[in-house]
Protein backbone atom coordinates (compact mmCIF):
# COMPACT_ATOMS: atom_id res chain seq x y z
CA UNK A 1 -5.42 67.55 -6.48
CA UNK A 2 -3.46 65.09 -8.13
CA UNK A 3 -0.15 66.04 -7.16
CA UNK A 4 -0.74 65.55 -3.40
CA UNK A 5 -1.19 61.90 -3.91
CA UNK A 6 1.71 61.04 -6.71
CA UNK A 7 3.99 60.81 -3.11
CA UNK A 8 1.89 57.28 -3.06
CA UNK A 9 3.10 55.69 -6.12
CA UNK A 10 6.42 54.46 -4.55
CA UNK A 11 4.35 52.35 -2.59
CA UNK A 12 3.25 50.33 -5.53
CA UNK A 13 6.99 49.35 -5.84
CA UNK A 14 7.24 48.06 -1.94
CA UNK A 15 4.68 46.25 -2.63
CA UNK A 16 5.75 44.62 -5.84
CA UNK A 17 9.06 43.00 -4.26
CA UNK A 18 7.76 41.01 -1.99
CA UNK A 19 5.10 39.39 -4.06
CA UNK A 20 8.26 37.73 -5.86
CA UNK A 21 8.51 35.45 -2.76
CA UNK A 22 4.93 34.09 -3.74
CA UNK A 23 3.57 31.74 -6.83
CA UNK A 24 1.38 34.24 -7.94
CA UNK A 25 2.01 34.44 -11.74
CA UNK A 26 4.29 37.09 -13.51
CA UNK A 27 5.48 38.97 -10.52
CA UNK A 28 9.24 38.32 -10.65
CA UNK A 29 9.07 39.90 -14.29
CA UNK A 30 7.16 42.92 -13.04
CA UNK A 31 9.92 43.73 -10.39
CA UNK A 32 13.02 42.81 -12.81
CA UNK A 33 11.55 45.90 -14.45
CA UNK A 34 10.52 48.01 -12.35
CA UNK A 35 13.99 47.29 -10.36
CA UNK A 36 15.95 48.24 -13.91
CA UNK A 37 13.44 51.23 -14.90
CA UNK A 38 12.45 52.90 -11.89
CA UNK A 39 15.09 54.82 -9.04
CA UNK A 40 12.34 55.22 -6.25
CA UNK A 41 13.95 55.25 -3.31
CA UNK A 42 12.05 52.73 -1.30
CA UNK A 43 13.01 50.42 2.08
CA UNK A 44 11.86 46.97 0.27
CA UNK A 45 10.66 44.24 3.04
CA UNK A 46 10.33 40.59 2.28
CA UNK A 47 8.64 39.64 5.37
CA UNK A 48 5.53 41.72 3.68
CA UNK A 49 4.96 38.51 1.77
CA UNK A 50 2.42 36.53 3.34
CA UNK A 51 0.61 39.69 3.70
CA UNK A 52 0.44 40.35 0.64
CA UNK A 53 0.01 37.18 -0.73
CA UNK A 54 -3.03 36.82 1.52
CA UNK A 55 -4.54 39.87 0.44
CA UNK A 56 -4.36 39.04 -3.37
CA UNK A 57 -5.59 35.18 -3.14
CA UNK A 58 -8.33 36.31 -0.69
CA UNK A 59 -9.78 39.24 -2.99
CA UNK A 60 -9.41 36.56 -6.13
CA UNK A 61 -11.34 34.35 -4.28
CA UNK A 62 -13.94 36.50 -3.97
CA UNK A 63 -14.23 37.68 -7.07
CA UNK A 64 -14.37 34.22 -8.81
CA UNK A 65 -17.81 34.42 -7.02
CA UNK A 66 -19.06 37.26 -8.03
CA UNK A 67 -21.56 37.29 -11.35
CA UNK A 68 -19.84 39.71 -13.13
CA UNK A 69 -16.90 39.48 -15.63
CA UNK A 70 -15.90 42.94 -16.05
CA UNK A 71 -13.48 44.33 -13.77
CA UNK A 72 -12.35 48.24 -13.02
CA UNK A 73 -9.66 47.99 -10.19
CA UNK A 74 -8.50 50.94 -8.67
CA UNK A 75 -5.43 52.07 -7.76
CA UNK A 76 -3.87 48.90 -9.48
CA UNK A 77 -0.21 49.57 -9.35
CA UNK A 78 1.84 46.70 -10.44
CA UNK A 79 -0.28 44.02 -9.93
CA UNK A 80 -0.56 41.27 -12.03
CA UNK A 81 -4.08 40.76 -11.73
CA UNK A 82 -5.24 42.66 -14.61
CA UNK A 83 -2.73 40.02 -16.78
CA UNK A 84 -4.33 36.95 -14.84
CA UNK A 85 -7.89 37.86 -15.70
CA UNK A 86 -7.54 39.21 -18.76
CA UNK A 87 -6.45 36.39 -20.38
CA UNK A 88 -8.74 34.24 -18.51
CA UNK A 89 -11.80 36.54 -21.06
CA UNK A 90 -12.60 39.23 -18.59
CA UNK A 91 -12.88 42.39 -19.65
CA UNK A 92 -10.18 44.15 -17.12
CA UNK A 93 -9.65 47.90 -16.55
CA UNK A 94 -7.13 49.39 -14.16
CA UNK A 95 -7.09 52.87 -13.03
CA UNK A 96 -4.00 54.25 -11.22
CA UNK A 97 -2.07 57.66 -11.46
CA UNK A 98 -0.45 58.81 -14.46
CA UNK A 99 3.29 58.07 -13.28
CA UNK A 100 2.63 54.17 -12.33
CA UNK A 101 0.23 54.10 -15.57
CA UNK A 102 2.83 54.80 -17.62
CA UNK A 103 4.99 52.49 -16.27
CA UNK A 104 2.54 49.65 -16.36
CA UNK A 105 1.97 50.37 -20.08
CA UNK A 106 5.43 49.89 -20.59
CA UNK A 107 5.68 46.69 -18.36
CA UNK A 108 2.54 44.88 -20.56
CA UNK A 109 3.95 46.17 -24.18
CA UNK A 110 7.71 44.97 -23.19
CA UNK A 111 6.89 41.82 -21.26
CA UNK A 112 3.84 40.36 -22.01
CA UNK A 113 1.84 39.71 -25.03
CA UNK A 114 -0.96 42.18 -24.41
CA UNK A 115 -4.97 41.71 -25.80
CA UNK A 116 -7.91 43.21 -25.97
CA UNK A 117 -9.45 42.25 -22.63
CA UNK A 118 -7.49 44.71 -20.32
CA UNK A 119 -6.66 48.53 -20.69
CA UNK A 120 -4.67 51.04 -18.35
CA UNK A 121 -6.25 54.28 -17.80
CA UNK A 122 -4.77 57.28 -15.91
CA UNK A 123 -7.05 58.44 -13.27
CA UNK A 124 -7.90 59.34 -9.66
CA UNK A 125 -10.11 57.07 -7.84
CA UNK A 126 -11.44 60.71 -6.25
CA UNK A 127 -12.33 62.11 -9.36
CA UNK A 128 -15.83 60.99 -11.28
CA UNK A 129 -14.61 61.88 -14.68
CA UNK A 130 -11.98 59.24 -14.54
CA UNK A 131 -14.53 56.25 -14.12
CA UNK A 132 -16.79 57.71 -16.86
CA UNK A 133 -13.44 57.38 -19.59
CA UNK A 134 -13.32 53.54 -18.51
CA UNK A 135 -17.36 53.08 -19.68
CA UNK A 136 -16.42 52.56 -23.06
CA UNK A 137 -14.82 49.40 -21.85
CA UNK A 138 -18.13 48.10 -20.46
CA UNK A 139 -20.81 46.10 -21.16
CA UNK A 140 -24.10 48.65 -19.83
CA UNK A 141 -25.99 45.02 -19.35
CA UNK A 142 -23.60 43.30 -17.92
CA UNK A 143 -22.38 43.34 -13.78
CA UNK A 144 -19.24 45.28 -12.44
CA UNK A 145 -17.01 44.16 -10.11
CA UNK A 146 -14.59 47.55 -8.69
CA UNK A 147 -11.52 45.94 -6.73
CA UNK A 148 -8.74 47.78 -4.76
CA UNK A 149 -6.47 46.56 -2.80
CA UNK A 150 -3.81 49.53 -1.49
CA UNK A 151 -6.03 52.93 -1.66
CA UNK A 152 -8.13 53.36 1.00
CA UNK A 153 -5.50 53.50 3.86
CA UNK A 154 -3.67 56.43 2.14
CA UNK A 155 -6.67 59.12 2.72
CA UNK A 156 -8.63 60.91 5.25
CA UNK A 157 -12.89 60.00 5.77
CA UNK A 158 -13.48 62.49 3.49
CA UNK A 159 -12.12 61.35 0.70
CA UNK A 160 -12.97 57.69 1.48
CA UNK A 161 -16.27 59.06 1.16
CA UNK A 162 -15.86 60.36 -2.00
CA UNK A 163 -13.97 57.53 -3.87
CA UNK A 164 -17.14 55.48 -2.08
CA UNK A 165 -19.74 57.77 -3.83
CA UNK A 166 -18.22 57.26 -6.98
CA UNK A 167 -18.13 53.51 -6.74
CA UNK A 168 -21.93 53.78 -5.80
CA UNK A 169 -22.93 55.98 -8.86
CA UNK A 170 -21.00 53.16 -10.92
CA UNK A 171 -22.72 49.82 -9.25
CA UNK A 172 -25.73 52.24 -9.47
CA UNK A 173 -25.23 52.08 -13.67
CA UNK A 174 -23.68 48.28 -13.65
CA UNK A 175 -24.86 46.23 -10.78
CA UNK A 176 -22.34 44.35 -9.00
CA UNK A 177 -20.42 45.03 -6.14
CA UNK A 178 -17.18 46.45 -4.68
CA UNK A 179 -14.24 44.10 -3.43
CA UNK A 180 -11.76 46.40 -0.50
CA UNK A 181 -9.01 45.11 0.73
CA UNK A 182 -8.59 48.58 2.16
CA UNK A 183 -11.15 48.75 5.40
CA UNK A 184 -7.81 49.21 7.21
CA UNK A 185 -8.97 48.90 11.21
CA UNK A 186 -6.54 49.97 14.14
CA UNK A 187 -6.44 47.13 15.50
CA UNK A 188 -4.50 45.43 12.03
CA UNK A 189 -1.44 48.45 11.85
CA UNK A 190 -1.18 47.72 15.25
CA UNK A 191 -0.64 43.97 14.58
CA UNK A 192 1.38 44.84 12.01
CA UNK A 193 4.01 47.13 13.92
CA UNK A 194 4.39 44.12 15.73
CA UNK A 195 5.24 41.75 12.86
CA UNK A 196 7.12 44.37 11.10
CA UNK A 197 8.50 47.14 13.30
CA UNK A 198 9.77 49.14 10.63
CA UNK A 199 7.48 48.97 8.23
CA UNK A 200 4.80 52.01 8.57
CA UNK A 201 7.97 54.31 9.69
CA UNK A 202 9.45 53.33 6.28
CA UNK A 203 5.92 54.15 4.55
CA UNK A 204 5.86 57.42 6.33
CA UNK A 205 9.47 58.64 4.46
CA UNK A 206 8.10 58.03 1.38
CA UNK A 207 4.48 59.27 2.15
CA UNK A 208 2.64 61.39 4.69
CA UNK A 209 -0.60 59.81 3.59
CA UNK A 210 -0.41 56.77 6.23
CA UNK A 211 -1.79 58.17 9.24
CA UNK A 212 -3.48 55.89 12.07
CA UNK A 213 -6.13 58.11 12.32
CA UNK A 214 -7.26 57.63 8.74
CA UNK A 215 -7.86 53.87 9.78
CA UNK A 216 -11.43 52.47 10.61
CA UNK A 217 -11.99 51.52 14.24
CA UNK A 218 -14.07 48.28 13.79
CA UNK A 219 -16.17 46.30 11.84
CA UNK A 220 -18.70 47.89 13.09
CA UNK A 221 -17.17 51.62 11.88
CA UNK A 222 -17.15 49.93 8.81
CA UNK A 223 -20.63 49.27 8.39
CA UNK A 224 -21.70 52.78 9.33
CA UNK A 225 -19.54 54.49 7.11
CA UNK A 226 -20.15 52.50 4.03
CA UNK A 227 -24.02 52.25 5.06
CA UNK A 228 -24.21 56.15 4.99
CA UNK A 229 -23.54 55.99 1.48
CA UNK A 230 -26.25 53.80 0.48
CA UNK A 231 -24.00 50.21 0.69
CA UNK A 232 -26.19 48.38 2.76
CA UNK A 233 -24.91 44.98 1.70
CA UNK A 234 -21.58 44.31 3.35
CA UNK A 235 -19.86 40.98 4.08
CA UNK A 236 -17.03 40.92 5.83
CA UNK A 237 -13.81 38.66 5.65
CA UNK A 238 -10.61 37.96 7.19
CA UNK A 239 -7.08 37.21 5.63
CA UNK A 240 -6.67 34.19 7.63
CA UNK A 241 -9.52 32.34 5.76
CA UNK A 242 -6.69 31.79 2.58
CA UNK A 243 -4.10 30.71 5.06
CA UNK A 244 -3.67 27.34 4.08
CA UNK A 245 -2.79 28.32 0.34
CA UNK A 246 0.42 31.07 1.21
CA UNK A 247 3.16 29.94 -0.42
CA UNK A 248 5.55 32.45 0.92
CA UNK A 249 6.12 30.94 4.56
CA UNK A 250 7.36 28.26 2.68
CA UNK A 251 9.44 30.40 -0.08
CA UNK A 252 10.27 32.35 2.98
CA UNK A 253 10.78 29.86 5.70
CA UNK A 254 8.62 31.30 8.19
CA UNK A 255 6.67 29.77 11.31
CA UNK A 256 3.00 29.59 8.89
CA UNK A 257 1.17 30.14 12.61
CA UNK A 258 3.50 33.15 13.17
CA UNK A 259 1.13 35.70 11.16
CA UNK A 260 -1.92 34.16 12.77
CA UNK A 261 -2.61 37.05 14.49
CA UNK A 262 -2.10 39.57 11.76
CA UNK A 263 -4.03 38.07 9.55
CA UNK A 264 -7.02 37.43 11.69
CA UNK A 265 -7.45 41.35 12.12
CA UNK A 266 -6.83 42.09 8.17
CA UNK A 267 -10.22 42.57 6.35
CA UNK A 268 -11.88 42.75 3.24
CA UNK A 269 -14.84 43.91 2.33
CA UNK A 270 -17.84 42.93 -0.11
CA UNK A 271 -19.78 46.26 -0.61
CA UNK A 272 -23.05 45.71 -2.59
CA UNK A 273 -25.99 48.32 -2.76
């Protein structure tokens, strides 16, 4: 199973780069590396920025408010959240496939002066077993926030179903909730052909995994789905509501009013049960 979804991992590395056109802390050190260590072969696109950046202060935001600090994010790539919260005394766990793993092991031990607060496991977000070896990380008594931000988009229903069952059987044990920036509708790839022609075609070389039909219709698709598998708690929010604090139009010297659109029809998702 796992080797069907390593042809993802080069995505963690497109979206890396353009994160160093943001303030958010330590990401022009994580793609100095990953630019002198890794040969993926990758179409890298700036204008991905305020995106991106949007999608990382929104999904912070939201966790700040969340009653919980513990944190398993999935699919975690090269983010530098895990850094950010770690040393701020939460007890941070990312999960990712072996190959970016490894890297990201690397990246902390060479970089950054690592402590106890944050671990990198190896593990499929589709596979049970890997959440049980990140218990031993966790507090039983204590809430658990699960985070992703690029995961969701790359499979089929089916397995969004799964990696959703999973999460449930772990808020089932924790309490908490799930933060998604991955409830990828239509209506947003659409919006983001537009801002970046290029951009999904570019995705598609590297994976097959990006298909429109894989993407949720609505909100109200959303709801359903996650509401079959017992997440009957779902609040609902749009990139646009961090607009004010991107950096990158700035960096970037971009119209700010120019992603308005995009980032109106980007969501993320609160799932509580």
């Amino acid at each position: 199973m796992l080797e069907s979804f390593e042809s993802v991992s080069p995505t963690a590395i497109l979206t890396s780069y353009p994160r160093i056109f943001t303030d958010i802390p330590y990401e022009k050190e994580i793609y100095e590396w990953l630019s002198k260590n890794c040969n993926e072969e990758v179409k890298l696109n700036k204008l991905l920025a305020p995106e991106l950046e949007a999608r990382y202060k929104l999904a912070n935001k939201l966790l700040d408010k969340q009653n919980a600090t513990q944190v398993l994010e999935l699919a975690a790539g090269y983010t530098s959240r895990g850094l950010t919260y770690s040393k701020n005394g939460y007890k941070y766990v990312e999960m990712d496939l072996e190959e970016v793993t490894n890297n990201k092991k690397k990246i902390i031990n060479e970089l950054f002066k690592t402590n106890n607060n944050l671990h990198i496991v190896d593990g499929n977000a589709l596979n049970m077993d890997d959440y049980i070896k990140c218990d031993k990380y966790f507090d039983n008594n204590k809430e658990l926030v699960i985070i992703n931000e690029g995961l969701l988009r790359y499979l089929t229903f089916d397995e969004k179903k799964k990696v959703g069952q999973n999460i449930y059987s772990m808020l089932k044990k924790y309490g908490g909730s799930w933060i998604t920036c991955d409830v990828t509708p239509k209506k947003f790839i659409q919006k983001q052909d537009e801002q970046n022609p290029t951009l999904n075609d570019s995705i598609n070389v590297v994976t097959s995994r990006n298909n429109l039909n894989d993407r949720f219709e609505n909100e109200e698709h959303i709801r359903s789905f996650f509401g079959e598998i017992g997440f009957n708690n779902i609040e609902i929010h749009k990139f646009i509501e961090v607009k004010d604090e991107l950096k990158s139009f700035d960096i970037l010297g971009i119209d700010k009013n120019s992603y308005d659109e995009l980032l109106d029809s980007a969501l993320v998702a609160i799932l509580k049960i």
